[in-house]
C-alpha atoms as a PDB file:
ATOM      1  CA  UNK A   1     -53.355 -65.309 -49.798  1.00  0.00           C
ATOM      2  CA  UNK A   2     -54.136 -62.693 -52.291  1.00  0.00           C
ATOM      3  CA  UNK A   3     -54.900 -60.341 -49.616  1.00  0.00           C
ATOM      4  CA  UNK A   4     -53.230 -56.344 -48.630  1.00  0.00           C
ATOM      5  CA  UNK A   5     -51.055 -56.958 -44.952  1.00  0.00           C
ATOM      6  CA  UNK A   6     -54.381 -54.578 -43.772  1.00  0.00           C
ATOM      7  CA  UNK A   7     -57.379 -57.209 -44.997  1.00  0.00           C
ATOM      8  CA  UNK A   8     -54.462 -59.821 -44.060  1.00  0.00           C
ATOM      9  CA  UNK A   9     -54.769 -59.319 -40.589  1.00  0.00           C
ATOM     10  CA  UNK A  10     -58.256 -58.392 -40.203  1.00  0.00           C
ATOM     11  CA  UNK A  11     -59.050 -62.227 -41.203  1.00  0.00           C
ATOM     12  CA  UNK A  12     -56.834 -63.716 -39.316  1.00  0.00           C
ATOM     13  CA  UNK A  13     -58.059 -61.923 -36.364  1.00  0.00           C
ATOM     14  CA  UNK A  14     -61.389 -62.511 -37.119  1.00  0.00           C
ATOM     15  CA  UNK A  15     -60.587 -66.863 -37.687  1.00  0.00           C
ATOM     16  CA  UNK A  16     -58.021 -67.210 -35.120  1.00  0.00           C
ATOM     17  CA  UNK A  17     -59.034 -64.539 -32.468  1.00  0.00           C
ATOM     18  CA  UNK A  18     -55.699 -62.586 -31.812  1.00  0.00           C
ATOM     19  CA  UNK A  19     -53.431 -60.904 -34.576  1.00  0.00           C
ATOM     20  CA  UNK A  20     -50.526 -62.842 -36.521  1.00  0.00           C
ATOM     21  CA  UNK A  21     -47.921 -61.191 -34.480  1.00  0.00           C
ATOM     22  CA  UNK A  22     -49.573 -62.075 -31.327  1.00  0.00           C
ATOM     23  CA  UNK A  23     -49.753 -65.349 -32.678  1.00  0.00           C
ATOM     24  CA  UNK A  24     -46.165 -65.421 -33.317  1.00  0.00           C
ATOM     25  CA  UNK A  25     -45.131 -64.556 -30.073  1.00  0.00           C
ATOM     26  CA  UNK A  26     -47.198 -67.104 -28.284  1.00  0.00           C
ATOM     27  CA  UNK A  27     -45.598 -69.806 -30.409  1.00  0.00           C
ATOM     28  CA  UNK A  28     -42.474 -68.700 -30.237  1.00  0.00           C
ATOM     29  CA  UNK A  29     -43.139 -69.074 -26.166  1.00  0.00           C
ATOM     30  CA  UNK A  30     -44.689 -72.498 -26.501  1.00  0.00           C
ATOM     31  CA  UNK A  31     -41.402 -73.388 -28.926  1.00  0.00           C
ATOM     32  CA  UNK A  32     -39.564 -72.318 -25.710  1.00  0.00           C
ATOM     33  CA  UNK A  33     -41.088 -74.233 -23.103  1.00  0.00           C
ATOM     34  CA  UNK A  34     -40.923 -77.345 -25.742  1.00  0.00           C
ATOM     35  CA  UNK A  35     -36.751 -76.999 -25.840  1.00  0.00           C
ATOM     36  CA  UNK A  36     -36.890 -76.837 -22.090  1.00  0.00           C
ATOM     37  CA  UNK A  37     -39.695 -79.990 -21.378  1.00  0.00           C
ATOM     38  CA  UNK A  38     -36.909 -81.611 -23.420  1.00  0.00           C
ATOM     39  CA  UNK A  39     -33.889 -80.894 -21.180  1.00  0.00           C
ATOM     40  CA  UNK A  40     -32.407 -77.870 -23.325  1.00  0.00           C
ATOM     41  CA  UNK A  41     -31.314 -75.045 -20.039  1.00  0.00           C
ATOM     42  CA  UNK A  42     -29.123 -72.935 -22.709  1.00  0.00           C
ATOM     43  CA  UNK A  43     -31.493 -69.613 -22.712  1.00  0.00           C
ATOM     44  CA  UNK A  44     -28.836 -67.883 -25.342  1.00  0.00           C
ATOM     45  CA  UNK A  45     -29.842 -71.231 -27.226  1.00  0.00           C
ATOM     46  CA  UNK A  46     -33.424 -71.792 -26.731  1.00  0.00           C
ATOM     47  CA  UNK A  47     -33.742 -67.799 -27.534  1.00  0.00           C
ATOM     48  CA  UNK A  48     -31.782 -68.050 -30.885  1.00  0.00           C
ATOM     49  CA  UNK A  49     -33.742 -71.472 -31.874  1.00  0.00           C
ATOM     50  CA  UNK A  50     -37.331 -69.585 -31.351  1.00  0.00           C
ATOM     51  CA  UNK A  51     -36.420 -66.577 -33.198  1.00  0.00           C
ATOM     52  CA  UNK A  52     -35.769 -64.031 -30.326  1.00  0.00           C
ATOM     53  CA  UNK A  53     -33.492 -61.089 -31.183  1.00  0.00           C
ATOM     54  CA  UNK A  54     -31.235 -61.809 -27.840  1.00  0.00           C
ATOM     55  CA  UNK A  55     -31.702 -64.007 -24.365  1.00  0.00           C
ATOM     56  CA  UNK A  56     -32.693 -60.436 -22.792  1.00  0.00           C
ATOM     57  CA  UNK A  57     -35.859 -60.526 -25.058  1.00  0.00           C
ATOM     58  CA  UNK A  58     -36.164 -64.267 -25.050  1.00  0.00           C
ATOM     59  CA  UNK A  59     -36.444 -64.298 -20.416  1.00  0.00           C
ATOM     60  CA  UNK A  60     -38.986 -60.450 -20.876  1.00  0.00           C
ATOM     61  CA  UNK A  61     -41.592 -62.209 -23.270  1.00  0.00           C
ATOM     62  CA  UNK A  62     -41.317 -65.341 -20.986  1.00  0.00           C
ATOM     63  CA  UNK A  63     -41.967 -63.043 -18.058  1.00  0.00           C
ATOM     64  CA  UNK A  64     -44.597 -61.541 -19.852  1.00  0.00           C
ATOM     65  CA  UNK A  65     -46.632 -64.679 -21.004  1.00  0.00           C
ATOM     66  CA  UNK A  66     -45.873 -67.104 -17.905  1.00  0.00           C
ATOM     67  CA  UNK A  67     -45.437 -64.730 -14.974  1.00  0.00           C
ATOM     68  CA  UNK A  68     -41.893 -66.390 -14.453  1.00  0.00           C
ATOM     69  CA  UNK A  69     -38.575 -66.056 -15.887  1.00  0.00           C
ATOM     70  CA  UNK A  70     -37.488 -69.289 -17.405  1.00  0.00           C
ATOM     71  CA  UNK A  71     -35.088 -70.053 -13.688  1.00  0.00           C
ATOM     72  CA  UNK A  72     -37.775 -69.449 -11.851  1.00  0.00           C
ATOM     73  CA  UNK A  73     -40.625 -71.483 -13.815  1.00  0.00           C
ATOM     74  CA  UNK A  74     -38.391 -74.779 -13.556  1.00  0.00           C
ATOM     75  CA  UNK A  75     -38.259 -74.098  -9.532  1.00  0.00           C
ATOM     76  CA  UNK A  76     -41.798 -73.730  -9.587  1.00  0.00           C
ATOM     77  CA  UNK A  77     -42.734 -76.885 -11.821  1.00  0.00           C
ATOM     78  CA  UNK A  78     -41.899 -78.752 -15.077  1.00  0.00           C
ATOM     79  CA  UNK A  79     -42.319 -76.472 -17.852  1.00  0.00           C
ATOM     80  CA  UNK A  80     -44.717 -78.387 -20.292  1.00  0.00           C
ATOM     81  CA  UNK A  81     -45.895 -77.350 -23.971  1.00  0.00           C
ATOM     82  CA  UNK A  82     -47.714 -80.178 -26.052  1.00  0.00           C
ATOM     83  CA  UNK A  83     -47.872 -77.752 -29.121  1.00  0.00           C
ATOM     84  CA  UNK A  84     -45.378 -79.068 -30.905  1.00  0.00           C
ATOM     85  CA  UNK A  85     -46.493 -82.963 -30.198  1.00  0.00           C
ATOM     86  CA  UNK A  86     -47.525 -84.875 -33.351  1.00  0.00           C
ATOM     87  CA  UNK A  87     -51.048 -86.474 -32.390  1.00  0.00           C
ATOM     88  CA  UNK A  88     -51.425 -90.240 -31.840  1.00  0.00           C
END
């Protein structure tokens, strides 16, 4: 991009509204709830897939973004995440 990591991230703030690793983690949490729409109930799995360090990290940023852990989201409803959908 020909930009320093400092101008780097004030643009993509500024286009996208949140910074790159914000970004990151938020896809990383929609990757997630993707592999689990899809049947996948492996968390060591689905966390090593979307790039988490360990399950332990994987099940706190879940908490975090959904207010659940993964167990308790798919007693509460279907987890759903049409980001990774190719359009019709």
């Amino acid at each position: 991009a020909c930009l320093g990591k400092r101008q780097y991230e004030r643009v993509f703030r500024e286009t996208v509204g949140m910074n790159p690793k914000e970004y990151a983690r938020i896809v990383k949490f929609q990757k997630a709830l993707w592999l689990m729409q899809r049947g996948e109930s492996n968390y060591a799995g689905i966390a090593a897939e979307c790039g988490y360090s360990d399950q332990s990290h994987f099940i706190r940023n879940f908490k975090e973004l959904s207010g659940y852990t993964p167990e308790a989201l798919i007693k509460h409803c279907a987890p759903y995440s049409d980001l990774f959908t190719a359009p019709a």
